[in-house]
PDB file of N, CA and C in Angstrom:
ATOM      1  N   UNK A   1       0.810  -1.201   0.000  1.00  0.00           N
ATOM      2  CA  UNK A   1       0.000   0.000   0.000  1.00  0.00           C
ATOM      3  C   UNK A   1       0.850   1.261   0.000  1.00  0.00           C
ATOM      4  N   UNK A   2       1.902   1.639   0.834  1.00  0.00           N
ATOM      5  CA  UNK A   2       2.679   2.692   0.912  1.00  0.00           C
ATOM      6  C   UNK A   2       3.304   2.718  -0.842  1.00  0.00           C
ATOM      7  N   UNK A   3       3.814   1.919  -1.548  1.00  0.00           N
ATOM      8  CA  UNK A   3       4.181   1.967  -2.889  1.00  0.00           C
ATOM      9  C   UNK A   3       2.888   2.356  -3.670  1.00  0.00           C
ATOM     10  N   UNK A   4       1.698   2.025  -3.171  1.00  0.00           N
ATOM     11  CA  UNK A   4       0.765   2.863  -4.446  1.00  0.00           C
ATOM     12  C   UNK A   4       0.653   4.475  -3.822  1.00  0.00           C
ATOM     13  N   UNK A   5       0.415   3.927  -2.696  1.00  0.00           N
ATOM     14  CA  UNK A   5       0.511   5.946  -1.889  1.00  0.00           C
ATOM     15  C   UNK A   5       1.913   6.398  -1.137  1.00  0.00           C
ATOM     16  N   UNK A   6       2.550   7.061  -2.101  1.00  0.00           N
ATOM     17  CA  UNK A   6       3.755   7.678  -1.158  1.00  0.00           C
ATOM     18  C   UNK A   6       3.881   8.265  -0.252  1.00  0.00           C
ATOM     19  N   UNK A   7       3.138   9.338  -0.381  1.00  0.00           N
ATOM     20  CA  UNK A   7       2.767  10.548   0.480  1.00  0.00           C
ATOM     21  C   UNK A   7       2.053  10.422   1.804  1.00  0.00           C
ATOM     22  N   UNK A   8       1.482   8.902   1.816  1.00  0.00           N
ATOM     23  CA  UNK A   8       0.556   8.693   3.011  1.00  0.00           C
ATOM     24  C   UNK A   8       1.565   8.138   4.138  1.00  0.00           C
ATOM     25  N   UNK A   9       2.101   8.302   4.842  1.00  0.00           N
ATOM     26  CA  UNK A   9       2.989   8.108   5.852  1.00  0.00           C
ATOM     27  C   UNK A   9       2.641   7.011   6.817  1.00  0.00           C
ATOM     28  N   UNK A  10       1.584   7.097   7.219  1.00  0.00           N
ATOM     29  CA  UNK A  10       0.688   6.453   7.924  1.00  0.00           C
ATOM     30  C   UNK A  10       0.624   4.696   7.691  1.00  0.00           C
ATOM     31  N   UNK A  11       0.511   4.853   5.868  1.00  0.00           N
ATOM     32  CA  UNK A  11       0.573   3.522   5.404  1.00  0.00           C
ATOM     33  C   UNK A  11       1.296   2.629   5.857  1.00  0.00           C
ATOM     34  N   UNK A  12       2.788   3.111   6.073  1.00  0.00           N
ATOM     35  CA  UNK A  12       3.818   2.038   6.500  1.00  0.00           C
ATOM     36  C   UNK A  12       3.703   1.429   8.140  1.00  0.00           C
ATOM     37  N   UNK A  13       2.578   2.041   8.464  1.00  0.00           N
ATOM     38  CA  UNK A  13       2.262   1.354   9.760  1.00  0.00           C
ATOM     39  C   UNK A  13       1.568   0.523   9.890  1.00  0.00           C
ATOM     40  N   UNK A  14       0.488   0.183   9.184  1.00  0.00           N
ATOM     41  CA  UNK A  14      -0.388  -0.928   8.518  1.00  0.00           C
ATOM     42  C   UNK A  14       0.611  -2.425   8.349  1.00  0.00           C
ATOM     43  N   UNK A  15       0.203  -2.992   9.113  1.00  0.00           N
ATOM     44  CA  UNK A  15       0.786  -4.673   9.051  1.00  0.00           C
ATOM     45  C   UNK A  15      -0.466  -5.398   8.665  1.00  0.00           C
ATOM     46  N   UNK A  16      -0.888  -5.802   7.359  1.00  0.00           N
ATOM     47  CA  UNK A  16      -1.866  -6.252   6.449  1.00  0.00           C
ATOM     48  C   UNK A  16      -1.984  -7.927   7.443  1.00  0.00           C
ATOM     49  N   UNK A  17      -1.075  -8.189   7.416  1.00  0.00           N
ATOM     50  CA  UNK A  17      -1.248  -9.980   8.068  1.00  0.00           C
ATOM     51  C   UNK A  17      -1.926  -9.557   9.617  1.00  0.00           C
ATOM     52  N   UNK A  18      -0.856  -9.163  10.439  1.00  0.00           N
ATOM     53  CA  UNK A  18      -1.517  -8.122  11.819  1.00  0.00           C
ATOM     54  C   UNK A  18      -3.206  -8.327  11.734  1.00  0.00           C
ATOM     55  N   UNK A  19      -3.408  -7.604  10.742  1.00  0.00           N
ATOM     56  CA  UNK A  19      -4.521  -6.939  10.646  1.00  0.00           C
ATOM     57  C   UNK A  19      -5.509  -7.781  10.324  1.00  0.00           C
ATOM     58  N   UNK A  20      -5.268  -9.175   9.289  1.00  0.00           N
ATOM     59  CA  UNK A  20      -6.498  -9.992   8.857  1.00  0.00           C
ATOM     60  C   UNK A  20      -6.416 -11.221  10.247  1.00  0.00           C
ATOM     61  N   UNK A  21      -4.978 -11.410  10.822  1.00  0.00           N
ATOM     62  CA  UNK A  21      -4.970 -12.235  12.191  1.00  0.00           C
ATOM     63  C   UNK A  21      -5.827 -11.609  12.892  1.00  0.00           C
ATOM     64  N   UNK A  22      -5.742 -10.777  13.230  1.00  0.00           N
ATOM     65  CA  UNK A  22      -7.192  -9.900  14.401  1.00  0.00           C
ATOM     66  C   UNK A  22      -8.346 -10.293  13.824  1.00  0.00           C
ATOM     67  N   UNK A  23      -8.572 -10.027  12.691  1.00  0.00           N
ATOM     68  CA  UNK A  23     -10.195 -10.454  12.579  1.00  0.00           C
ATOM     69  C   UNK A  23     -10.441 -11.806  12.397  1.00  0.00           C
ATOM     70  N   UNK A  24      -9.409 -12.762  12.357  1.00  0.00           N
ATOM     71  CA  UNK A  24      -9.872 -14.537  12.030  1.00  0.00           C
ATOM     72  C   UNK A  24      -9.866 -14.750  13.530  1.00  0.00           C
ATOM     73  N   UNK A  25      -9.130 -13.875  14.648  1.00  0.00           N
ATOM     74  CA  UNK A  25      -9.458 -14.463  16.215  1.00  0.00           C
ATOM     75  C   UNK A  25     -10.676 -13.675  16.811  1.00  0.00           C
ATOM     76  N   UNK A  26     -11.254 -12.921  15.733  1.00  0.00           N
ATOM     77  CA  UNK A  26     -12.539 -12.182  16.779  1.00  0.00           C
ATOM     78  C   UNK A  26     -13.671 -13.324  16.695  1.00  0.00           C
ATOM     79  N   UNK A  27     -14.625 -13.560  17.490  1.00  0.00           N
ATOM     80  CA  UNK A  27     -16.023 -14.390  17.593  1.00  0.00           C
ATOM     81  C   UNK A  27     -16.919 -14.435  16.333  1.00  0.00           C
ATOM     82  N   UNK A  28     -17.388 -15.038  15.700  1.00  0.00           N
ATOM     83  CA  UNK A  28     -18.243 -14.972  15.039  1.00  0.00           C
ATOM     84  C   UNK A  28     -19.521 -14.165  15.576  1.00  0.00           C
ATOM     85  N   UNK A  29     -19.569 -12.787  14.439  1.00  0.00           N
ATOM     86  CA  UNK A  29     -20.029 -11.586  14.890  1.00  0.00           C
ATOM     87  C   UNK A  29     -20.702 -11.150  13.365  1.00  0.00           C
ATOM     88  N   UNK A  30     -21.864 -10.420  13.794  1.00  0.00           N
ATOM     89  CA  UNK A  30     -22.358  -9.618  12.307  1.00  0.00           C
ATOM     90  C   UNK A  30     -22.037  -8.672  11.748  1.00  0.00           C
ATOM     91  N   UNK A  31     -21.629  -8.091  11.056  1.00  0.00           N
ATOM     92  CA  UNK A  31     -21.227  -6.835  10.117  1.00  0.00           C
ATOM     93  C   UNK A  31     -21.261  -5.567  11.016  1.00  0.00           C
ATOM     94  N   UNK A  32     -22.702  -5.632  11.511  1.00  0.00           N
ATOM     95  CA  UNK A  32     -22.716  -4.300  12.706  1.00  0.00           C
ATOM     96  C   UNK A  32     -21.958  -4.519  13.999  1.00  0.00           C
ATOM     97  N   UNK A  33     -21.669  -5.730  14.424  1.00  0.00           N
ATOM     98  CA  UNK A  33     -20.762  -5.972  15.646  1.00  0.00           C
ATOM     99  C   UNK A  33     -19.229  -5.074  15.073  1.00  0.00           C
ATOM    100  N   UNK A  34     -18.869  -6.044  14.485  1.00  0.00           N
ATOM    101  CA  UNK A  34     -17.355  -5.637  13.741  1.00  0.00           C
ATOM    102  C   UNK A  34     -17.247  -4.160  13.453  1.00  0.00           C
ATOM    103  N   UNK A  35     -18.357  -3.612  12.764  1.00  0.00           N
ATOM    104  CA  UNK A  35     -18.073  -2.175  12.828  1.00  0.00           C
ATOM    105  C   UNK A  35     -18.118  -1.273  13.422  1.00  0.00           C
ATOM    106  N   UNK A  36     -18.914  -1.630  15.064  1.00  0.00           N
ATOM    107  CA  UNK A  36     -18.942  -0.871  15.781  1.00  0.00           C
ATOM    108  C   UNK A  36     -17.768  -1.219  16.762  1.00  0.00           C
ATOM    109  N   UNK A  37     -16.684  -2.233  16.351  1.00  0.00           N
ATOM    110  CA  UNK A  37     -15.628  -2.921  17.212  1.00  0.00           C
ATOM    111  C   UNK A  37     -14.494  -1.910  16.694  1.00  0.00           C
ATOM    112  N   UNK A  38     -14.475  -1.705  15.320  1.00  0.00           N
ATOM    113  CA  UNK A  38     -13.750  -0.595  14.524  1.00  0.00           C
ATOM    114  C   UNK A  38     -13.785   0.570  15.265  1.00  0.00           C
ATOM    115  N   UNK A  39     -15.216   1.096  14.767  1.00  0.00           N
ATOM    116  CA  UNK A  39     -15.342   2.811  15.242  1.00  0.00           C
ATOM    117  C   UNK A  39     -14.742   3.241  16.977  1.00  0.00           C
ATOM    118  N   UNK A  40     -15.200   2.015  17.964  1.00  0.00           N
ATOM    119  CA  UNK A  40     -15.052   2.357  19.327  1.00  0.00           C
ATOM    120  C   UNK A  40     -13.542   2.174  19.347  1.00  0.00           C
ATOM    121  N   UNK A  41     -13.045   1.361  18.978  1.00  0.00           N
ATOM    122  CA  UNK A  41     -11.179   1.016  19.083  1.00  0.00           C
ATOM    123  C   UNK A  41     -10.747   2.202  18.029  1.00  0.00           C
ATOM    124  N   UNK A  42     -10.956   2.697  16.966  1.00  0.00           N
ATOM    125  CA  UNK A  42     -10.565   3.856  16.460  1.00  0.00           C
ATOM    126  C   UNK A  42     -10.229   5.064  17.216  1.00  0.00           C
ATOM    127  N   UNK A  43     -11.602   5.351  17.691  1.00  0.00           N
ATOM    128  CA  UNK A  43     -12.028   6.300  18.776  1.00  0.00           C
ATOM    129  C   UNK A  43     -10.558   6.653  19.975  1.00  0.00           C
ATOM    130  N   UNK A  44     -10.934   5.290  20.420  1.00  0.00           N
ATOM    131  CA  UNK A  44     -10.295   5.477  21.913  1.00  0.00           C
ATOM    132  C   UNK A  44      -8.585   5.201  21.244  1.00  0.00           C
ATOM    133  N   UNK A  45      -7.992   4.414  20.687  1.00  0.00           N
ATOM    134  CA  UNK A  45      -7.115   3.817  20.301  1.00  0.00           C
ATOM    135  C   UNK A  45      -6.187   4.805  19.429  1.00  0.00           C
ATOM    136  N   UNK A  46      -6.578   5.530  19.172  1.00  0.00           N
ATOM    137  CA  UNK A  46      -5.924   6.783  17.999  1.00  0.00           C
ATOM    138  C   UNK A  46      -6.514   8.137  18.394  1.00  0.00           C
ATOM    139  N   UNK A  47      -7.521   8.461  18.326  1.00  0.00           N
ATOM    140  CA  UNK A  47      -7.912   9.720  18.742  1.00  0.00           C
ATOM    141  C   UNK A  47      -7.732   9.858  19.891  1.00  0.00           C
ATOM    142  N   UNK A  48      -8.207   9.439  21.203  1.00  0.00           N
ATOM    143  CA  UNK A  48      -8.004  10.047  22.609  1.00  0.00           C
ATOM    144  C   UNK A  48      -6.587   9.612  23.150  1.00  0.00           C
ATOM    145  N   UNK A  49      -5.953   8.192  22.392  1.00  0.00           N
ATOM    146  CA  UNK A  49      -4.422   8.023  22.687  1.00  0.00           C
ATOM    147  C   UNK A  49      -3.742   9.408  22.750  1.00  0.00           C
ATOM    148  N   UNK A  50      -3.970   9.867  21.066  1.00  0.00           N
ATOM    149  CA  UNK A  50      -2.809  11.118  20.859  1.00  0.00           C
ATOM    150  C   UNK A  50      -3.282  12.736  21.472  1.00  0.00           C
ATOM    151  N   UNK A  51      -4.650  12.572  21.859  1.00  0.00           N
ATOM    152  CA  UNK A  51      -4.960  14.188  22.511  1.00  0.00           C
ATOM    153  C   UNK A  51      -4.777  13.707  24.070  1.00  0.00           C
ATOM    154  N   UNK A  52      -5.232  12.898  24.871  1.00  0.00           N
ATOM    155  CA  UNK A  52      -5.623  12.903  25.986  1.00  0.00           C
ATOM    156  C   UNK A  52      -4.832  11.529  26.512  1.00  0.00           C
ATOM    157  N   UNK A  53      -3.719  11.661  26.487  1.00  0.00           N
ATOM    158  CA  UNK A  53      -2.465  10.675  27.068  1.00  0.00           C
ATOM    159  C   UNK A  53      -2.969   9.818  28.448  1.00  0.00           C
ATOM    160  N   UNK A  54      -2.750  11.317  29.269  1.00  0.00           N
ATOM    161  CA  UNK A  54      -3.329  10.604  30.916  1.00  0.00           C
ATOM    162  C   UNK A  54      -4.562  10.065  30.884  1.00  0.00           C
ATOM    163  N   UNK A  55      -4.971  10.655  30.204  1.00  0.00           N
ATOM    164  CA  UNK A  55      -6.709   9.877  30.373  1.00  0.00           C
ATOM    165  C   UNK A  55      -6.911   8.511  29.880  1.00  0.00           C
ATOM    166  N   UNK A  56      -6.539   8.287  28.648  1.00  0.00           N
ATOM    167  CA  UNK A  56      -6.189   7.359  28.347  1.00  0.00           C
ATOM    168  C   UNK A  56      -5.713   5.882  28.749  1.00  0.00           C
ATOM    169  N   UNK A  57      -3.993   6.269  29.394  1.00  0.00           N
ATOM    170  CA  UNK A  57      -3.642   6.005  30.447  1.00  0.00           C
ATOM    171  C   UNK A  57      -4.334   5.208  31.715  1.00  0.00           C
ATOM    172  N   UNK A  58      -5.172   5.934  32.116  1.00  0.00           N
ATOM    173  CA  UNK A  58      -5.596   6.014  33.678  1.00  0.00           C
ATOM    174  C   UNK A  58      -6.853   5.364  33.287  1.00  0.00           C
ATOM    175  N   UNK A  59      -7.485   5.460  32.462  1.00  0.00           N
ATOM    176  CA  UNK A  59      -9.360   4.665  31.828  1.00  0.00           C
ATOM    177  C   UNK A  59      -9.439   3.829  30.831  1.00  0.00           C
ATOM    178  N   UNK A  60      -8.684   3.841  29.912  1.00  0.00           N
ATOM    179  CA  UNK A  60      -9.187   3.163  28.663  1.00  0.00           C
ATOM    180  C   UNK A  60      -9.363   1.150  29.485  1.00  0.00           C
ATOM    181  N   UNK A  61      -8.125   0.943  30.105  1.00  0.00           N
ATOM    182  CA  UNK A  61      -8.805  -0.514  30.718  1.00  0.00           C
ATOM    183  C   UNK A  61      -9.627  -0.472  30.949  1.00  0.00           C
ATOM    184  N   UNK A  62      -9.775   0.518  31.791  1.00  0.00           N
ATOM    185  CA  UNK A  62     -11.747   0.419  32.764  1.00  0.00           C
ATOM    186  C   UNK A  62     -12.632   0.077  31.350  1.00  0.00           C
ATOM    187  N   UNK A  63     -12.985   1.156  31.259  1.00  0.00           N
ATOM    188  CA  UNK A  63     -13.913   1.336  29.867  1.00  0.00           C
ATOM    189  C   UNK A  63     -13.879   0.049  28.796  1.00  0.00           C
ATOM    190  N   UNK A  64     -12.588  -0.445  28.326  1.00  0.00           N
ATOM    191  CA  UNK A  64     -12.832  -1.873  28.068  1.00  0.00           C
ATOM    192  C   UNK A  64     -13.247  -2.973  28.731  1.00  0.00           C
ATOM    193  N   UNK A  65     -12.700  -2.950  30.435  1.00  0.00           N
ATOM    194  CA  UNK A  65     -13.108  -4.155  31.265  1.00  0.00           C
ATOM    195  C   UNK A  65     -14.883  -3.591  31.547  1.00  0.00           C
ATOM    196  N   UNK A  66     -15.506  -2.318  31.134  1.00  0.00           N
ATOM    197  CA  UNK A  66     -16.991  -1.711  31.633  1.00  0.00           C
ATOM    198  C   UNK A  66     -17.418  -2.447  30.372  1.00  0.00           C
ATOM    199  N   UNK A  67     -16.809  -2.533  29.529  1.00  0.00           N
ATOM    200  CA  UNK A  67     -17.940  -2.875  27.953  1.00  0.00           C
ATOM    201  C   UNK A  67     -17.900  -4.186  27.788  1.00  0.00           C
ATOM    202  N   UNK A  68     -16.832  -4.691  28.039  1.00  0.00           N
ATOM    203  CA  UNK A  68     -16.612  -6.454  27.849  1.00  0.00           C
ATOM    204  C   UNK A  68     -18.110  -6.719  29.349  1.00  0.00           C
ATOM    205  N   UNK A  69     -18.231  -6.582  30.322  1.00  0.00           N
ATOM    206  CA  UNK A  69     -18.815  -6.702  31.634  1.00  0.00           C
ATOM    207  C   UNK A  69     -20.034  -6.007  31.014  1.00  0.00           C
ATOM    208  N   UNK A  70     -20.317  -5.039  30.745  1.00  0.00           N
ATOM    209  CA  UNK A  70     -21.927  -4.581  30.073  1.00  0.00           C
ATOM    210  C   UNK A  70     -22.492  -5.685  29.281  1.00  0.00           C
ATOM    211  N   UNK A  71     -22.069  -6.277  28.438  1.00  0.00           N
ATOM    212  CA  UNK A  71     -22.114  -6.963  27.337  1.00  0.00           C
ATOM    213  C   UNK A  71     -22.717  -8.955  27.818  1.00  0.00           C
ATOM    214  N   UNK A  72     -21.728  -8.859  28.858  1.00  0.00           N
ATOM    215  CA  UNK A  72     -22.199 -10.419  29.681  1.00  0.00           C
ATOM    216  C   UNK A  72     -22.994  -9.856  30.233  1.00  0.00           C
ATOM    217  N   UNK A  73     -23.356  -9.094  31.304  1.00  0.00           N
ATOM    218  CA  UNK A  73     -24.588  -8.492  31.845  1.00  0.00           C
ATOM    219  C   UNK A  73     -25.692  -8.778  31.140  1.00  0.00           C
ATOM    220  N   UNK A  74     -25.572  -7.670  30.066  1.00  0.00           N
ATOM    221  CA  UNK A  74     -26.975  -7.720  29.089  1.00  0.00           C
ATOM    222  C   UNK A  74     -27.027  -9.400  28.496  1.00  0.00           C
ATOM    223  N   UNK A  75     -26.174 -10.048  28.242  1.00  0.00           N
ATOM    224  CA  UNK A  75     -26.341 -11.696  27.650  1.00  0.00           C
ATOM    225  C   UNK A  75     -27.365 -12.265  28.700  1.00  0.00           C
ATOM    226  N   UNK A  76     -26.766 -12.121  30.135  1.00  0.00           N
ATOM    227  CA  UNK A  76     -27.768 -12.733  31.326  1.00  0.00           C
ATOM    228  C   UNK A  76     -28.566 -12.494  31.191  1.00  0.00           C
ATOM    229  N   UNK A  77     -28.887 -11.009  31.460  1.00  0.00           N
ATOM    230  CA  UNK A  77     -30.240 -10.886  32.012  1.00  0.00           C
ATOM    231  C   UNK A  77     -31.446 -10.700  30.729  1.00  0.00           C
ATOM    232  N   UNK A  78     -30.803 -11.052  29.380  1.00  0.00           N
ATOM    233  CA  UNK A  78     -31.841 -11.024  27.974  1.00  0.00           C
ATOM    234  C   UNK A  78     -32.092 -12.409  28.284  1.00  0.00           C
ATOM    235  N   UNK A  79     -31.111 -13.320  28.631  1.00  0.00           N
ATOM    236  CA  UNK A  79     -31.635 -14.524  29.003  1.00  0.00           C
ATOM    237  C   UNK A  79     -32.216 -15.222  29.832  1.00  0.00           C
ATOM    238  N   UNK A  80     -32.584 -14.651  31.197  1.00  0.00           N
ATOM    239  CA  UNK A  80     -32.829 -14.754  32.006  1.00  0.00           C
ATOM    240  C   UNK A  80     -34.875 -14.235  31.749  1.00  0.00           C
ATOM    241  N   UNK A  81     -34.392 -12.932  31.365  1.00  0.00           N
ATOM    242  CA  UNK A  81     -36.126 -12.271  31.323  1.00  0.00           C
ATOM    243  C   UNK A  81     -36.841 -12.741  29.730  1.00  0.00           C
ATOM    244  N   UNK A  82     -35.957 -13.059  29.026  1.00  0.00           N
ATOM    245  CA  UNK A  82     -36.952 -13.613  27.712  1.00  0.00           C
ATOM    246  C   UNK A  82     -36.766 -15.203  27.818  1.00  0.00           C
ATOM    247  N   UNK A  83     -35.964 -15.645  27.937  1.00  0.00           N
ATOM    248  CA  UNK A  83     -36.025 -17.480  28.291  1.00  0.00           C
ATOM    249  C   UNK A  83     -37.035 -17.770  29.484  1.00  0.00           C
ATOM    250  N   UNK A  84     -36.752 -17.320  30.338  1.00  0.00           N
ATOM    251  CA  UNK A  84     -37.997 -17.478  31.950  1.00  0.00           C
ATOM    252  C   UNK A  84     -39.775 -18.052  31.124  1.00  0.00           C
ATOM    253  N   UNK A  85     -39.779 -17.005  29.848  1.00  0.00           N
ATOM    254  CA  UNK A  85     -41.610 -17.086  29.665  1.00  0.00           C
ATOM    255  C   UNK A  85     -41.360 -17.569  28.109  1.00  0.00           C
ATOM    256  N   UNK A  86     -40.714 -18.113  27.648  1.00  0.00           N
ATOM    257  CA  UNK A  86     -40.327 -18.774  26.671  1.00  0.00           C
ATOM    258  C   UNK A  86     -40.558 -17.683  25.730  1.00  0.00           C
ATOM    259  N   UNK A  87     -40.362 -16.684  25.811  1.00  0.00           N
ATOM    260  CA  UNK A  87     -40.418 -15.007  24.421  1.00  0.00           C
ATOM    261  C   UNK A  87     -38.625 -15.217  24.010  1.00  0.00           C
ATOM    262  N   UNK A  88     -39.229 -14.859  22.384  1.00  0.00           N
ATOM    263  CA  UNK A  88     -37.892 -14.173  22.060  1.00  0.00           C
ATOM    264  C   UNK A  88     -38.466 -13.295  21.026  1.00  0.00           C
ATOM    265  N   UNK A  89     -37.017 -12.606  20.511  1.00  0.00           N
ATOM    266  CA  UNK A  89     -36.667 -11.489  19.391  1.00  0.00           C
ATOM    267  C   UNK A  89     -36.860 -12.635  18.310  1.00  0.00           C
ATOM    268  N   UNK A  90     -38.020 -12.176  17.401  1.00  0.00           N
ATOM    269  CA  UNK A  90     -38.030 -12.245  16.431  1.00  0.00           C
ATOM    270  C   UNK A  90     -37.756 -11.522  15.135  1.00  0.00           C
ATOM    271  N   UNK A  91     -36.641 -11.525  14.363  1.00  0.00           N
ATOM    272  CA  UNK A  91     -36.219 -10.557  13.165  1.00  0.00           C
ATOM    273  C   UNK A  91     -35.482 -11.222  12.280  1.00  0.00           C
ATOM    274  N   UNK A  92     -35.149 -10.757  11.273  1.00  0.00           N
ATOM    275  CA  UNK A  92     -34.567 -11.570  10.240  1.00  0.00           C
ATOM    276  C   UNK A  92     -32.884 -11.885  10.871  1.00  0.00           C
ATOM    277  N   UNK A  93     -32.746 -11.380  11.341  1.00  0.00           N
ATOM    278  CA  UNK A  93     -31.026 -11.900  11.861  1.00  0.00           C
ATOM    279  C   UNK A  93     -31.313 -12.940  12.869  1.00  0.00           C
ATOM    280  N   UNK A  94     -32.301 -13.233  13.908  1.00  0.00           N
ATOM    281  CA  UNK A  94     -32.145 -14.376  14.477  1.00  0.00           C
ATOM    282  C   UNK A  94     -31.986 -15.703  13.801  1.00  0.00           C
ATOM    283  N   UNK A  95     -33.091 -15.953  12.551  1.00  0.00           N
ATOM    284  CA  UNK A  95     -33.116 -17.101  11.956  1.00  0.00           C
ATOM    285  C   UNK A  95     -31.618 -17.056  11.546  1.00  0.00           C
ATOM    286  N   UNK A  96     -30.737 -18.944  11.874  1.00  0.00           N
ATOM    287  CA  UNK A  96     -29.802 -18.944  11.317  1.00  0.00           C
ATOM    288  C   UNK A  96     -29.967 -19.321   9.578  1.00  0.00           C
ATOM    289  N   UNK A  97     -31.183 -20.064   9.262  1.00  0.00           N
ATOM    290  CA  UNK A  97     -31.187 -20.375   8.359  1.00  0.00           C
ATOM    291  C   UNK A  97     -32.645 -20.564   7.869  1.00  0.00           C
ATOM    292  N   UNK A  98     -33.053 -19.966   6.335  1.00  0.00           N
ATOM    293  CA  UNK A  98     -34.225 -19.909   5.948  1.00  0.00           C
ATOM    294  C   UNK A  98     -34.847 -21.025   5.750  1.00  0.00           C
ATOM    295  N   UNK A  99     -34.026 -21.900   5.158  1.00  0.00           N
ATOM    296  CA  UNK A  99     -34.536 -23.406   4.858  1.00  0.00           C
ATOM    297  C   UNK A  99     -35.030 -24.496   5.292  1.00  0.00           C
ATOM    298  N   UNK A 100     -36.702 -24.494   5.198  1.00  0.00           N
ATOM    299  CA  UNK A 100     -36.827 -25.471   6.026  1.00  0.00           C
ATOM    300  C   UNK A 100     -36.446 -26.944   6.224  1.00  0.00           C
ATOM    301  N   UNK A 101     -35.940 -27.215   5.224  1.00  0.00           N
ATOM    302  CA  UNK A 101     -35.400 -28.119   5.043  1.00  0.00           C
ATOM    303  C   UNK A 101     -34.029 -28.581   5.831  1.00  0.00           C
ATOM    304  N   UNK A 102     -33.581 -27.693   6.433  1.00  0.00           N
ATOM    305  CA  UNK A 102     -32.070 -27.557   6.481  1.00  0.00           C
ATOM    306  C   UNK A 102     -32.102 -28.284   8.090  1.00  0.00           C
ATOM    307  N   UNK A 103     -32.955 -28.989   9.235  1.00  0.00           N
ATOM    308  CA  UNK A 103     -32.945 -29.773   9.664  1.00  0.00           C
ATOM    309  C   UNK A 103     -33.291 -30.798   9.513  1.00  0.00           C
ATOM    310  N   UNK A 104     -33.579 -31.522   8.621  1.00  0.00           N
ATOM    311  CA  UNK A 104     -33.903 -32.374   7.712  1.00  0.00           C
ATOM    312  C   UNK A 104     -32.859 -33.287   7.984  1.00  0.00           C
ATOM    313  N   UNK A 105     -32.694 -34.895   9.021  1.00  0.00           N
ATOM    314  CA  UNK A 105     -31.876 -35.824   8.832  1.00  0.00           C
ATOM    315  C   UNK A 105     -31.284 -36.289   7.413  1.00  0.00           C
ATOM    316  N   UNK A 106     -30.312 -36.591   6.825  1.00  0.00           N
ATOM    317  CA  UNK A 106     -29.815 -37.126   5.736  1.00  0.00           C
ATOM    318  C   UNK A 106     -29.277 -38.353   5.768  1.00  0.00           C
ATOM    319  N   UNK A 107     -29.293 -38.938   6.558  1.00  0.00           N
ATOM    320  CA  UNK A 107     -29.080 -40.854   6.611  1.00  0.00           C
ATOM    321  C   UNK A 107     -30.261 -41.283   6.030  1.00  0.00           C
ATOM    322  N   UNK A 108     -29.794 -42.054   5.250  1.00  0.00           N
ATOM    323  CA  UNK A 108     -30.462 -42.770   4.338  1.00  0.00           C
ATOM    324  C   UNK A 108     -31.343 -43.689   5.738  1.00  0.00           C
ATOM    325  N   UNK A 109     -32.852 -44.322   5.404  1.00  0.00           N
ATOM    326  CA  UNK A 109     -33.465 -44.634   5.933  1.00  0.00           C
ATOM    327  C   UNK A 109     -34.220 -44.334   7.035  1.00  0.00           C
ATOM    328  N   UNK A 110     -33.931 -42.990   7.283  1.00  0.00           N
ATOM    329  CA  UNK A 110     -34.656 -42.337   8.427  1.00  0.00           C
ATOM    330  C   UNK A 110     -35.607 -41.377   8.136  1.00  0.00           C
ATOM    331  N   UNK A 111     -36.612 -41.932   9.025  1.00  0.00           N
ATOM    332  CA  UNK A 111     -37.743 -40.441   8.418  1.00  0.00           C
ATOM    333  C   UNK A 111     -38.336 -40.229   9.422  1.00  0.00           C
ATOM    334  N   UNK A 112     -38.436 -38.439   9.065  1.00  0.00           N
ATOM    335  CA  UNK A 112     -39.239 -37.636   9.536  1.00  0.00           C
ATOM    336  C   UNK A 112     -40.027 -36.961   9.135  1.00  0.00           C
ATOM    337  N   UNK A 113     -41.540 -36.484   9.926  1.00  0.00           N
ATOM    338  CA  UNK A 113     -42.322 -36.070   9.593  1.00  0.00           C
ATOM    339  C   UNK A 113     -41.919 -34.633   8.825  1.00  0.00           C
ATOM    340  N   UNK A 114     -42.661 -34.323   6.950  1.00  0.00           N
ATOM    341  CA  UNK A 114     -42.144 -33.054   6.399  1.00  0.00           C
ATOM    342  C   UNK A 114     -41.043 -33.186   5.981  1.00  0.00           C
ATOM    343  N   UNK A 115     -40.243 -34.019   6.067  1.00  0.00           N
ATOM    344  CA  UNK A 115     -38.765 -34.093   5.334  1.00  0.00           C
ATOM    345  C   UNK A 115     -38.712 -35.285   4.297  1.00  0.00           C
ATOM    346  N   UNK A 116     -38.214 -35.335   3.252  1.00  0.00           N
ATOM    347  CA  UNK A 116     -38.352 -36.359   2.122  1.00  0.00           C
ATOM    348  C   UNK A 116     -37.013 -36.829   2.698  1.00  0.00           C
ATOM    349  N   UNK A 117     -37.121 -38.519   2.116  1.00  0.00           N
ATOM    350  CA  UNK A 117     -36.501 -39.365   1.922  1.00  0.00           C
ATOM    351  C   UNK A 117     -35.342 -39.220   1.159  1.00  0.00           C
ATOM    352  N   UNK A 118     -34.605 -39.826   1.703  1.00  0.00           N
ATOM    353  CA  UNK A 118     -32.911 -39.842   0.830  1.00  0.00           C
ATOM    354  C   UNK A 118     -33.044 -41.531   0.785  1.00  0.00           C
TER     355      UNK A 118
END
């Protein structure tokens, strides 16, 4: 990248491997997870690094150990108050998969009701 842009200085700090290793160890996450994993680590990670040192410094753990800990919080207690009365979120991102078919045993000789034969 720095050889197509000279002038960008910045470029030569970019470690391309770095960079696709971080995202093959993050969780399997949706498009809006990941980008809001971007914008908040942008944020704090480059912008308040280079204006606000001490602050930085002295909070940015917190604020990561507050959001990682918000995050199990809210997992519990969505599970706790919508599992309890058997409710959930219904929207197109819950379904993992449209197909009804797609629990459908595939060993030959087994059947279930609604699913064709192999």
């Amino acid at each position: 990248l720095s050889k197509l842009f000279p002038k960008a200085e910045w470029l030569k700090l970019i470690n391309i491997p770095v960079l696709l290793g971080g995202f093959a160890s993050m969780p399997p996450a949706t498009p809006v997870n990941i980008g809001t994993w971007i914008v908040i680590g942008s944020i704090f990670n480059y912008f308040i690094f280079r204006s606000r040192k001490g602050w930085w410094q002295r909070y940015n753990y917190v604020l990561s150990a507050s959001m990682d800990a918000g995050t199990a919080f809210m997992g519990v207690l969505l599970y706790f108050s919508l599992g309890s009365e058997n409710k959930g979120i219904k929207w197109w991102g819950t379904e993992i998969d449209h197909c009804p078919l797609a629990s459908c045993p595939t060993a030959p000789g087994i059947s279930v009701k609604g699913c064709p034969l192999f």
